[in-house]
N, C-alpha and C. Protein backbone atom coordinates (compact mmCIF):
# COMPACT_ATOMS: atom_id res chain seq x y z
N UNK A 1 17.58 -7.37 13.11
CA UNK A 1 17.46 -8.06 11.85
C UNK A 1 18.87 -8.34 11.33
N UNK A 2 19.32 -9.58 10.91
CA UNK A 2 20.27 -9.82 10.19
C UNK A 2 20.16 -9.25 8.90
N UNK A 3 21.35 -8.83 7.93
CA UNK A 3 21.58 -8.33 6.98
C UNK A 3 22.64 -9.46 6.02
N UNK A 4 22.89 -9.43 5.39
CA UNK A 4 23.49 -10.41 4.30
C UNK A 4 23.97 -9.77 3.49
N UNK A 5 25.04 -9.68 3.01
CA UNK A 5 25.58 -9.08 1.88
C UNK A 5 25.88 -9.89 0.44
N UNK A 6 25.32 -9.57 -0.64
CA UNK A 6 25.31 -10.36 -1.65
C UNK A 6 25.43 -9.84 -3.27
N UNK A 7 25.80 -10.54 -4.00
CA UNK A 7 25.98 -9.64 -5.27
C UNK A 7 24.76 -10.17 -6.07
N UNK A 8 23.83 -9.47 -7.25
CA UNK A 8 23.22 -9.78 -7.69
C UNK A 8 23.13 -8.98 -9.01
N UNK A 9 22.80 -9.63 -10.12
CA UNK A 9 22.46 -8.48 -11.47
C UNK A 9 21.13 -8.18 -11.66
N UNK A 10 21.25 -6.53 -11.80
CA UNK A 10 19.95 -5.86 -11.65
C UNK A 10 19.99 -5.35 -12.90
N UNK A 11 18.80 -4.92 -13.89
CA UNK A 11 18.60 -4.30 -15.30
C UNK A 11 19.24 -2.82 -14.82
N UNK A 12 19.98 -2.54 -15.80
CA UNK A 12 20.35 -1.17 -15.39
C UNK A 12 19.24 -0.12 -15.45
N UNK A 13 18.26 -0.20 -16.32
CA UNK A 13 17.01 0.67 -16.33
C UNK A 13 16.63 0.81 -14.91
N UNK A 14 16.37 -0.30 -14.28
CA UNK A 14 16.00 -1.00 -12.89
C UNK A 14 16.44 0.08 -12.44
N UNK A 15 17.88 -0.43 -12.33
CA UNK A 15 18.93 0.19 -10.96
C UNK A 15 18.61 1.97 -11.45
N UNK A 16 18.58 2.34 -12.39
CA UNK A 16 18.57 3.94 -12.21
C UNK A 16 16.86 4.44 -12.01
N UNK A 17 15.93 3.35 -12.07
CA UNK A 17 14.92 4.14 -11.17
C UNK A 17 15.07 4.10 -10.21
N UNK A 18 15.75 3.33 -9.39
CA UNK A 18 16.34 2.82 -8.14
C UNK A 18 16.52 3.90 -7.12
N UNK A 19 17.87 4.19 -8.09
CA UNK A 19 18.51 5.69 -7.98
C UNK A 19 17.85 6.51 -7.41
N UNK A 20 17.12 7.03 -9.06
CA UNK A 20 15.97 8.16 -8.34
C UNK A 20 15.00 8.02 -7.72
N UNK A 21 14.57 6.86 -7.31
CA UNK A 21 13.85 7.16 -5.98
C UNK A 21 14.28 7.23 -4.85
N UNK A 22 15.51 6.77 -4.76
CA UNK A 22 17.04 6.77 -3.85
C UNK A 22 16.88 8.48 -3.60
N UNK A 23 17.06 9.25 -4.21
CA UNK A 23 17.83 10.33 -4.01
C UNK A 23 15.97 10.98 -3.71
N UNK A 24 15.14 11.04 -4.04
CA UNK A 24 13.60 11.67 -4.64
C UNK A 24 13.33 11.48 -2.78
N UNK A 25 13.76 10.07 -2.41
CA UNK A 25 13.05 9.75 -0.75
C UNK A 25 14.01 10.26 0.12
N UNK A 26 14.97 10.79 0.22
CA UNK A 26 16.09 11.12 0.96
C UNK A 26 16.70 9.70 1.00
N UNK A 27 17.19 8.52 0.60
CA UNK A 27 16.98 6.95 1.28
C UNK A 27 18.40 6.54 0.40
N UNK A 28 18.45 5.57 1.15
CA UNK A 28 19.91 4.68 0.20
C UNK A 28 18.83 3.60 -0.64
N UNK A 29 19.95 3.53 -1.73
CA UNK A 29 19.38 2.27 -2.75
C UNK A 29 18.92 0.73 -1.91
N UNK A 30 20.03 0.60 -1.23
CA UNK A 30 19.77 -0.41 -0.48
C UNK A 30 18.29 -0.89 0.23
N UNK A 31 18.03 0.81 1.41
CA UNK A 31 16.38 0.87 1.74
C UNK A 31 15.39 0.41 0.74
N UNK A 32 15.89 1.43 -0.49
CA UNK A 32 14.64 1.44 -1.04
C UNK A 32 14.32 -0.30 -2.09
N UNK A 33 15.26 -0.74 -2.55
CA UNK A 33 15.76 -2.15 -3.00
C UNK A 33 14.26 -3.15 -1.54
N UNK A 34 15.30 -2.95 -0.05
CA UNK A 34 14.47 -3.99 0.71
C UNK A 34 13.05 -3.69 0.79
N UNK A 35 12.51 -2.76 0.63
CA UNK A 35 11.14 -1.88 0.89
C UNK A 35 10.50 -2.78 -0.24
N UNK A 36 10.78 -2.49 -1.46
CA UNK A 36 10.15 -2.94 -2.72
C UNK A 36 10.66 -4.71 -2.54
N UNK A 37 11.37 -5.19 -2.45
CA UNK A 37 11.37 -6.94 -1.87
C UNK A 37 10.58 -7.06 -0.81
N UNK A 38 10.71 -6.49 0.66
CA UNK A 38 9.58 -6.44 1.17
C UNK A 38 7.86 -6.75 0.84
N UNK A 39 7.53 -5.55 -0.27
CA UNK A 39 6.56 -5.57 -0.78
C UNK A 39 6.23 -6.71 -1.56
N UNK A 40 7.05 -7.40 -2.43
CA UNK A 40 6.86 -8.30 -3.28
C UNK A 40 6.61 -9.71 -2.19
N UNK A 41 7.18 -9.38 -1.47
CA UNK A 41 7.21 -10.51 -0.93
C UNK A 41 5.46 -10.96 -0.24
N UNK A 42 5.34 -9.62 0.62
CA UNK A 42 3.98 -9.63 0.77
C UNK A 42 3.05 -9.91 -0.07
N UNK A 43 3.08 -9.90 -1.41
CA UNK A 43 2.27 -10.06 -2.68
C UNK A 43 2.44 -11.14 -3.00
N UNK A 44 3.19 -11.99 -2.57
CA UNK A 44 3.53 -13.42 -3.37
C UNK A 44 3.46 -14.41 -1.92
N UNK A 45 2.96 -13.82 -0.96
CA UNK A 45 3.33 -15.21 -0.07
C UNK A 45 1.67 -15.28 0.57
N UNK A 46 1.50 -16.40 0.72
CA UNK A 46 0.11 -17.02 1.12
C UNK A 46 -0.16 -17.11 2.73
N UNK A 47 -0.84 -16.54 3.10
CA UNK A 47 -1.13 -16.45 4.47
C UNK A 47 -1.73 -17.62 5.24
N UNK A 48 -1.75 -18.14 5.87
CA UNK A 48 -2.40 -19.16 6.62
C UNK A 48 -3.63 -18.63 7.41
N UNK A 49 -5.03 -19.79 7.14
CA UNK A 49 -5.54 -19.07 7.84
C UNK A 49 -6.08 -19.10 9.07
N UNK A 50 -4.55 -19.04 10.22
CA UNK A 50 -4.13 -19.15 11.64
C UNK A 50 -3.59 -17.98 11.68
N UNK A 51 -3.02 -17.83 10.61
CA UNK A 51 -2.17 -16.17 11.02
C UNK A 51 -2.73 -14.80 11.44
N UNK A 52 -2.11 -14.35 12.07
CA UNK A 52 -2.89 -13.02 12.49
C UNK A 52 -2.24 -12.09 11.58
N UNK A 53 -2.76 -11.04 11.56
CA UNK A 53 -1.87 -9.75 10.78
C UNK A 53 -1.03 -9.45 11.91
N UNK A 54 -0.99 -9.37 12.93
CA UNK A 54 0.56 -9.17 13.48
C UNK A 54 1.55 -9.96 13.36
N UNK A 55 1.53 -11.34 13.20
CA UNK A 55 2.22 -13.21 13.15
C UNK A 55 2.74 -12.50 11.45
N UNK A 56 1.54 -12.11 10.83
CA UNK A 56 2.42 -12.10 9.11
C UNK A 56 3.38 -10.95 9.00
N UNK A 57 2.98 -9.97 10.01
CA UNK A 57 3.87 -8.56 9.65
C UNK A 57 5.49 -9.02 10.32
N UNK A 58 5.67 -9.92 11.22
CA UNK A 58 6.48 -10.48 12.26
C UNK A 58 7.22 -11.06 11.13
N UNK A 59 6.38 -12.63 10.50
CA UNK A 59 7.39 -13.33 9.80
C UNK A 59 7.79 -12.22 8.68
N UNK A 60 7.13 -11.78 8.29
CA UNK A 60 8.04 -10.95 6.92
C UNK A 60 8.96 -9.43 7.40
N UNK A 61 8.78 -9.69 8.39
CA UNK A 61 10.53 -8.37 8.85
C UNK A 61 10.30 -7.00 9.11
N UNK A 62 8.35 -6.93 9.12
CA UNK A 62 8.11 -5.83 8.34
C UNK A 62 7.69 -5.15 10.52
N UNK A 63 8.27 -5.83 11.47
CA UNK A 63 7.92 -5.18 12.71
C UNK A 63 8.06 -3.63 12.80
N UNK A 64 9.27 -3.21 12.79
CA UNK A 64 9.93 -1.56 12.50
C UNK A 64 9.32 -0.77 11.67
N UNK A 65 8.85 -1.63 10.56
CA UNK A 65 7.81 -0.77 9.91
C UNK A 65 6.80 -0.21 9.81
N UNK A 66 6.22 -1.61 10.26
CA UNK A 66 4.42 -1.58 10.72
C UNK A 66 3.86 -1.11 11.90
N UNK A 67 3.44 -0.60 11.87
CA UNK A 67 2.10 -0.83 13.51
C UNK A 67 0.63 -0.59 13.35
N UNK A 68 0.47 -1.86 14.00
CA UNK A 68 -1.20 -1.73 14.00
C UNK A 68 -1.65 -1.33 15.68
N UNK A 69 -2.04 -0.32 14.84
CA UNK A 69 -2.34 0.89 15.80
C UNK A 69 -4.03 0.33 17.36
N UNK A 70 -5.03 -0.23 16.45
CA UNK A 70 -6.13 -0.78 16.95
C UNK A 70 -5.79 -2.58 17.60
N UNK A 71 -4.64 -2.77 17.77
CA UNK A 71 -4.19 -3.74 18.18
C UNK A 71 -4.91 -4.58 18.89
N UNK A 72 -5.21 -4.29 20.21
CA UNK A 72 -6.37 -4.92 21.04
C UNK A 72 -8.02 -4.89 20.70
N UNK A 73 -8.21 -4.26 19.68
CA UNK A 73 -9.66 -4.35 18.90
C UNK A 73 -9.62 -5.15 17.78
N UNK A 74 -8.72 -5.44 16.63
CA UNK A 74 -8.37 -6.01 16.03
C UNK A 74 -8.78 -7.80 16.19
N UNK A 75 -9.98 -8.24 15.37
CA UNK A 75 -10.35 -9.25 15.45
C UNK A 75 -10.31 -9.73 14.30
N UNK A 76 -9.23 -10.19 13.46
CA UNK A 76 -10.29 -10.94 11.94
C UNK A 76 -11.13 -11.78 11.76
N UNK A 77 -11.48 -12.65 12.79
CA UNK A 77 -12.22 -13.26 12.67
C UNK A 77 -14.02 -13.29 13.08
N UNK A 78 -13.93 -12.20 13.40
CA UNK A 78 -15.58 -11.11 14.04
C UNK A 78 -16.06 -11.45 12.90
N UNK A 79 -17.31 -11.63 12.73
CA UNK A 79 -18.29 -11.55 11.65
C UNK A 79 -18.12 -9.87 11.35
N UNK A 80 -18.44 -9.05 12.68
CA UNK A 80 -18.41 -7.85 12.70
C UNK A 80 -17.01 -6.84 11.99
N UNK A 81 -15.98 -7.62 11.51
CA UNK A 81 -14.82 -6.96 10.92
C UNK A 81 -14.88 -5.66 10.32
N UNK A 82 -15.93 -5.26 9.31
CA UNK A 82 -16.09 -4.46 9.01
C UNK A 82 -16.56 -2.89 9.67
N UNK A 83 -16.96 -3.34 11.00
CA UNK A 83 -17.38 -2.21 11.34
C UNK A 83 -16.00 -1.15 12.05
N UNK A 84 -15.03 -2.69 12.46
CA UNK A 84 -14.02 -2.12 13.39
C UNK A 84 -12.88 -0.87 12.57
N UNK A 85 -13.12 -0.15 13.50
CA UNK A 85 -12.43 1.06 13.15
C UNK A 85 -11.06 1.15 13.98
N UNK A 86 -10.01 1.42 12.72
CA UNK A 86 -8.82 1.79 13.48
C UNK A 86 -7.97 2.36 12.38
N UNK A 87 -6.25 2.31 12.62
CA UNK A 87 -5.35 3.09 11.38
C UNK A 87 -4.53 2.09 11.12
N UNK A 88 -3.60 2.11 10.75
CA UNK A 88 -2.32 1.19 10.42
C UNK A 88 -1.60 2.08 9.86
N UNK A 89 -0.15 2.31 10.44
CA UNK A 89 0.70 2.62 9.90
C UNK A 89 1.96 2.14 9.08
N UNK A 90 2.07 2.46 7.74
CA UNK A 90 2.84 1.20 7.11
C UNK A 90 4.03 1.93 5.77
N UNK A 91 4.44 1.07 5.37
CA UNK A 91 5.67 1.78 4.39
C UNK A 91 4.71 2.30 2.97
N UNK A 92 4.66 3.16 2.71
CA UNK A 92 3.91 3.94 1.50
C UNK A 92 3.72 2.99 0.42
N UNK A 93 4.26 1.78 -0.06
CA UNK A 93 3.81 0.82 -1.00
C UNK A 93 3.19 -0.21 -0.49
N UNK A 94 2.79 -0.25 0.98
CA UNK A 94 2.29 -1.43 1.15
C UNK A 94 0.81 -1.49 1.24
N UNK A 95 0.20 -2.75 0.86
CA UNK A 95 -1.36 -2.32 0.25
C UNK A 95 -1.50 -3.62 1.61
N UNK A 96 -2.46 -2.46 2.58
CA UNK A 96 -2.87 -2.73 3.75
C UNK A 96 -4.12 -3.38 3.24
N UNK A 97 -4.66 -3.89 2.31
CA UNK A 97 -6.22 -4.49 2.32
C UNK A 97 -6.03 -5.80 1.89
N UNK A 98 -4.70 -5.76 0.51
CA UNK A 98 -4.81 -6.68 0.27
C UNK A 98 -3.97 -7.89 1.49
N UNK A 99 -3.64 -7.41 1.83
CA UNK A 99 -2.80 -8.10 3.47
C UNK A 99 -4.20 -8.35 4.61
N UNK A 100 -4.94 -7.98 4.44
CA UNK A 100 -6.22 -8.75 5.14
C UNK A 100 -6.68 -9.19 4.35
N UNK A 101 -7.18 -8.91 3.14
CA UNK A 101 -7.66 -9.92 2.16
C UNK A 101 -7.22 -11.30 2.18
N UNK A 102 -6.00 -11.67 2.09
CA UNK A 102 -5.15 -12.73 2.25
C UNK A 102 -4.97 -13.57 3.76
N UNK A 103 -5.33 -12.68 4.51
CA UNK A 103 -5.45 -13.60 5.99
C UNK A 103 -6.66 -14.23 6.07
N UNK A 104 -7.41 -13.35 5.47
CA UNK A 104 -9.19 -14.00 5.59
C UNK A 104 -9.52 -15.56 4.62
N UNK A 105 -8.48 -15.20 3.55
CA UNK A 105 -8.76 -16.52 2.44
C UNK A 105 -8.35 -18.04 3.66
């Protein structure tokens, strides 16, 4: 992954919860900064509905992070979706439902 270095103004309230969740996760500000953009990003971007949940975890950066564990069972488009059983492993803020919710629309 490319990295970019850039200056930006953050609310200082911001930056010192930042902090302490910086120091609370063992993590640099930086991690925890891309984790939470990460997340937003997932929340604000519209899925196509061609995309797979692996194609969306890909474009948004989130490979290293994610794994979908039931990979080769993994159908969204089964009528049967619901029955399929599997795990996903993912960064502690990321809301794994609403990320299929959004592939299905």
């Amino acid at each position: 992954m490319t990295k970019v270095k850039t200056t930006i103004n953050i609310d200082s309230e911001i930056m010192k919860t930042i902090k302490m969740i910086a120091v609370s996760k063992n993590k640099t500000q930086t991690e925890i900064i891309n984790t939470y953009l990460k997340q937003s990003i997932i929340n604000e971007t519209e899925a196509t509905h061609k995309e797979t949940l692996k194609e969306r975890i890909k474009r948004l950066g989130l490979e290293d992070e994610v794994n979908i564990t039931n990979e080769k069972t993994y159908n969204p488009k089964s009528n049967n979706f619901k029955k399929i059983i599997g795990s996903v492993q993912a960064p502690k803020n990321f809301n794994p439902v609403k990320a299929i919710d959004e592939i299905h629309k």
